[in-house]
Protein backbone atom coordinates (compact mmCIF):
# COMPACT_ATOMS: atom_id res chain seq x y z
CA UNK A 1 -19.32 3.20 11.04
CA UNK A 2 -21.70 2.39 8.27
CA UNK A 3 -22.81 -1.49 8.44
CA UNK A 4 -23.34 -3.77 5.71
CA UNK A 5 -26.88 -4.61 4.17
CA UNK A 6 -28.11 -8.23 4.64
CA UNK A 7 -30.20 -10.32 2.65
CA UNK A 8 -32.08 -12.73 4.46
CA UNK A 9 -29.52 -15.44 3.35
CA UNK A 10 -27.08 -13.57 4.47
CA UNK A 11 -28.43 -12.83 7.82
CA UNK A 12 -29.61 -16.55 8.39
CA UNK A 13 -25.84 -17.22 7.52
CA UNK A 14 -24.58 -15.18 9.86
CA UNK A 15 -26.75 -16.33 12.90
CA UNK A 16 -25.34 -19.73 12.50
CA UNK A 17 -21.21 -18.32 12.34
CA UNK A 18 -21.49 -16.09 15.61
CA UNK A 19 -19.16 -13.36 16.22
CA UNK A 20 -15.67 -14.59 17.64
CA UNK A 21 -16.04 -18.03 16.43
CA UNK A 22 -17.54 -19.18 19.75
CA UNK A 23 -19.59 -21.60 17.95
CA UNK A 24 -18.61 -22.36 14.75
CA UNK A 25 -20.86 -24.55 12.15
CA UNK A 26 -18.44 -26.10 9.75
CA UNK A 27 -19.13 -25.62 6.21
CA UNK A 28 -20.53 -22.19 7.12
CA UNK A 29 -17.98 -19.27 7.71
CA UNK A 30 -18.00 -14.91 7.46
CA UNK A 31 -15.27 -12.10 7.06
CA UNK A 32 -15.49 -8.91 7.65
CA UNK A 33 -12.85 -6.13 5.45
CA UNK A 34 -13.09 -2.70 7.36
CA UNK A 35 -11.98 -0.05 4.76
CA UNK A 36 -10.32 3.43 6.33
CA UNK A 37 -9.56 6.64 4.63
CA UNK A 38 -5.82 5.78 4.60
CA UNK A 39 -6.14 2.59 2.30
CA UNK A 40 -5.75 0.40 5.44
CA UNK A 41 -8.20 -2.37 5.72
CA UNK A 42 -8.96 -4.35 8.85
CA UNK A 43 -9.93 -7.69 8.11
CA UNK A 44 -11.18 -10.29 10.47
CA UNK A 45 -11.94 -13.91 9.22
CA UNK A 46 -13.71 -16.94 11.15
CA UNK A 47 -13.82 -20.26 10.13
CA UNK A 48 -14.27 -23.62 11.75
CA UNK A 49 -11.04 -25.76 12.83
CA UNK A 50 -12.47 -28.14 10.55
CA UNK A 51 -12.48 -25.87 8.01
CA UNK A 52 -8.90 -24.59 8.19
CA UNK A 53 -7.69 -27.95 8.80
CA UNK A 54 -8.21 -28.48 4.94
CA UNK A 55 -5.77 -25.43 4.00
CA UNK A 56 -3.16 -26.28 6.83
CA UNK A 57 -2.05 -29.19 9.41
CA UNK A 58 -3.59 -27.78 12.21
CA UNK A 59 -5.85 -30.57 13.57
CA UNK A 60 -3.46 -33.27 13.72
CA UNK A 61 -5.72 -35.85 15.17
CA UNK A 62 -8.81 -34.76 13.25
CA UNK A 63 -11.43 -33.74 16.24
CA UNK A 64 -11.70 -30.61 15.05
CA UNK A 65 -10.60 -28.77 18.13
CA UNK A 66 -7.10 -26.38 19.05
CA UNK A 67 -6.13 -25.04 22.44
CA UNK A 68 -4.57 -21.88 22.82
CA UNK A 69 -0.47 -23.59 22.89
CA UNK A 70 -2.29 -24.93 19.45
CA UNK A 71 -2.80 -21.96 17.85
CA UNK A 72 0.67 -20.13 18.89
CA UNK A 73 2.67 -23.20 17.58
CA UNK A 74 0.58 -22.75 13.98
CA UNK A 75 1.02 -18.68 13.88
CA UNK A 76 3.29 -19.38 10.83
CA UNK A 77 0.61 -21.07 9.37
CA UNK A 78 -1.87 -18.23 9.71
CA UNK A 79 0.44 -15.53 8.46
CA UNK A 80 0.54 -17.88 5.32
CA UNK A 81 -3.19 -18.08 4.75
CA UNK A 82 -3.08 -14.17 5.20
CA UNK A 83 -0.86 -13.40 2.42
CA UNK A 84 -1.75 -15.99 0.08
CA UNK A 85 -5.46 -17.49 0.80
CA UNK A 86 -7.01 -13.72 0.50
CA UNK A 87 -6.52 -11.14 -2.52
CA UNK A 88 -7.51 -7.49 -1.18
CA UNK A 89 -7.37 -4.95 -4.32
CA UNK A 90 -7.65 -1.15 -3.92
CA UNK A 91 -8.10 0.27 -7.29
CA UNK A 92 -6.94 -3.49 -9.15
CA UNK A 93 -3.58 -2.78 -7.09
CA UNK A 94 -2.76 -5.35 -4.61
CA UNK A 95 -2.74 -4.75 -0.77
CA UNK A 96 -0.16 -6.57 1.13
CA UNK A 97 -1.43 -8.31 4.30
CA UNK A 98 0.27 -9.01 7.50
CA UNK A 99 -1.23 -11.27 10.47
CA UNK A 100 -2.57 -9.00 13.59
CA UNK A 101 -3.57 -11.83 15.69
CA UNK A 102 -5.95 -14.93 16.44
CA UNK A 103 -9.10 -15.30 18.70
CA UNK A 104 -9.94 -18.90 19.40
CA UNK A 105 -13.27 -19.99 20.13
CA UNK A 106 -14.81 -20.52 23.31
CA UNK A 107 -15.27 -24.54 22.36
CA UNK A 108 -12.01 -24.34 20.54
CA UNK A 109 -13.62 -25.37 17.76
CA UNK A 110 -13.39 -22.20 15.46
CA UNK A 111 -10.98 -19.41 15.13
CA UNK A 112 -10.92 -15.81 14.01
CA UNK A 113 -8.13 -14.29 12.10
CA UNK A 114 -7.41 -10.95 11.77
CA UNK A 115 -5.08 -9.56 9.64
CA UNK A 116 -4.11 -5.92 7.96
CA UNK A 117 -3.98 -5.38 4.29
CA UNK A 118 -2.46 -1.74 3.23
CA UNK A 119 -4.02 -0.01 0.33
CA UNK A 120 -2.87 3.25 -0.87
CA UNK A 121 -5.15 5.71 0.22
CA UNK A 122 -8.69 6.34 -0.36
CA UNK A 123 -9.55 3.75 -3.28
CA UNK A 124 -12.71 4.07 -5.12
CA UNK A 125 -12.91 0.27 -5.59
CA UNK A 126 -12.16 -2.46 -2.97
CA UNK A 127 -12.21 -5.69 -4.14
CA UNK A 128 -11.56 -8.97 -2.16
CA UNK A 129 -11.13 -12.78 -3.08
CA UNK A 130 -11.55 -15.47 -1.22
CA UNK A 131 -8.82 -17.70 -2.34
CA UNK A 132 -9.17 -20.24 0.26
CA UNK A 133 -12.70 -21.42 -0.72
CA UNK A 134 -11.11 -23.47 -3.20
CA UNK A 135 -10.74 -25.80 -1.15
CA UNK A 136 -14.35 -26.49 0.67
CA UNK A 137 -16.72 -28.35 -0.58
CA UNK A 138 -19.40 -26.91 -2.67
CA UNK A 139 -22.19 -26.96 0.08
CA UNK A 140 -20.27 -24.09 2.20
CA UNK A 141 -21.15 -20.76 1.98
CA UNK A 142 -19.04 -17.90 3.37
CA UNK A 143 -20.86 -14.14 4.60
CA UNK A 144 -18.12 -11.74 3.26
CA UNK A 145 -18.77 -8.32 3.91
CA UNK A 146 -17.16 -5.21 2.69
CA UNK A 147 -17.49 -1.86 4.79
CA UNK A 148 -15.91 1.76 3.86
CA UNK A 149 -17.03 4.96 5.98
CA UNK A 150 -19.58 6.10 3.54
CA UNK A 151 -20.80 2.59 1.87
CA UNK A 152 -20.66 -1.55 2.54
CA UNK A 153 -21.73 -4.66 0.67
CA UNK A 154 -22.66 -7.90 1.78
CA UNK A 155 -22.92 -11.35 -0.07
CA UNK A 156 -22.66 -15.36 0.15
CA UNK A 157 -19.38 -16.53 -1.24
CA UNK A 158 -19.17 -19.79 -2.76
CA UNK A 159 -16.28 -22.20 -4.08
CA UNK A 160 -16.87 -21.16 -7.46
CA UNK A 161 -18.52 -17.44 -6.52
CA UNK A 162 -15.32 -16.60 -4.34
CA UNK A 163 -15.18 -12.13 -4.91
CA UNK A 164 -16.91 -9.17 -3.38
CA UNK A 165 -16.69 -5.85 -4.57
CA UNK A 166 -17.40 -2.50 -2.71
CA UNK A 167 -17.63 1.25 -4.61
CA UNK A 168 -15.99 2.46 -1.52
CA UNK A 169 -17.51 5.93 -2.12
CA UNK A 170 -14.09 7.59 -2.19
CA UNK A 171 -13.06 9.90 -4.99
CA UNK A 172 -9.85 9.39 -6.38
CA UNK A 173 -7.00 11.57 -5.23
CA UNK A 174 -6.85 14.71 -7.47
CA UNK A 175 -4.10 15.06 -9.93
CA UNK A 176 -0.98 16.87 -8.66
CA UNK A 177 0.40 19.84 -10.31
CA UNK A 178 3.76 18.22 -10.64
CA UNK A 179 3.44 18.16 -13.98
CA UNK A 180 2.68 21.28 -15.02
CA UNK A 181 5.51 22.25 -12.83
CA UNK A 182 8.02 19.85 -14.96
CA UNK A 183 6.75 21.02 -18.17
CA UNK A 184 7.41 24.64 -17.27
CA UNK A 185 10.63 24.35 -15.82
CA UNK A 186 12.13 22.57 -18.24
CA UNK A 187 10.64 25.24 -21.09
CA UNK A 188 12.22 27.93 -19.00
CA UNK A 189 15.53 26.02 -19.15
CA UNK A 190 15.10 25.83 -22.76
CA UNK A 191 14.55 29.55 -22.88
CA UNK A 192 17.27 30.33 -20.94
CA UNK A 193 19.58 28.22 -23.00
CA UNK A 194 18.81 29.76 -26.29
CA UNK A 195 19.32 33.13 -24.63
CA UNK A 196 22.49 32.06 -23.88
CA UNK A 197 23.24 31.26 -27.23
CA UNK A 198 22.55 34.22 -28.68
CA UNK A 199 24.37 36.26 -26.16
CA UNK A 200 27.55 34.13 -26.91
CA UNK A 201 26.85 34.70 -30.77
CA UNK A 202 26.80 38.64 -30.33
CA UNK A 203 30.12 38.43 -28.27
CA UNK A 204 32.16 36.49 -30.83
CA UNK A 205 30.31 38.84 -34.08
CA UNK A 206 33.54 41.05 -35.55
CA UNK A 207 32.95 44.49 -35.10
CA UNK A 208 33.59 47.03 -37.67
């Protein structure tokens, strides 16, 4: 699987928002979208408690920690910031999500969520959007990165800067020959039909 390139930004970034959210430095978060040949995308997101406390009321008394009964109670919460806090495109069409699962962090302090989007197969353009960036503050920056089998892209979101883009290096699906098909079977029908006709005219001509 093809990784994505990293600026040094990006890789300071994602030194400080380790892998499974064991960690997590609020105000600093990463994705990862994991494009297949089938159009399905794999997406997992980490963000600080803290973070996610400002899209939903998961951190009730405001330490910025969750425990694992936590996390189960808010799954309805999580399925919501899956289908409407994240915009996955294939081709400008829209990929429906639905919630895989949730890894809490070691310290319970951060959380991964990772979810499915389903594309139609092999899109030449992936395109994602960070909806729920909107409500940070300015000063966070999120490490999105895009990966397909044959390309990725890597960049620092911000609250105003919220979409990445991959060419997915995917041709698009030839066209079929249904067409064609159509077009000749109906002519044929045509043809038969005015065969028909003038058979039925040459039966009812008077003969002398």
């Amino acid at each position: 699987m093809r990784r994505a390139a990293t600026t040094p930004l990006l890789a300071a970034l994602l030194a400080l928002a380790p892998a499974k959210a064991a960690a997590h430095t609020v105000g600093i978060s990463k994705s990862t979208f994991t494009l297949a040949e089938s159009g399905v995308v794999e997406a997992e997101i980490s963000l600080s408690v803290r973070d996610l406390a400002r899209l939903m009321p998961i951190d009730r008394d405001g330490d910025g920690l969750m425990d694992a009964a936590e996390v189960q109670a808010h799954k309805g919460d999580f399925e919501g910031f899956v289908h409407d806090a994240v915009d996955v495109f294939g081709d400008a069409a829209a990929c429906p999500g639905t919630l895989v699962g949730t890894t809490l962090g070691e310290r319970g302090d951060g959380l991964e969520i990772r979810a499915r989007y389903a594309c139609k197969p092999r899109p030449a353009r992936l395109a994602v959007t960070a909806r729920y960036m909107t409500t940070f503050d300015d000063a966070h920056r999120h490490a999105a990165s895009l990966v397909s089998p044959t390309a990725s892209k890597a960049r620092v979101l911000t609250v105003t800067d919220r979409q990445v883009e991959l060419d997915t290096g995917f041709t698009p699906p030839a066209p079929t020959s249904g067409g064609n098909t159509n077009l000749w079977a109906a002519l044929a029908g045509v043809l038969v039909a005015a065969g028909l006709a003038i058979w039925w005219r040459k039966r009812r001509r008077p003969t002398s």
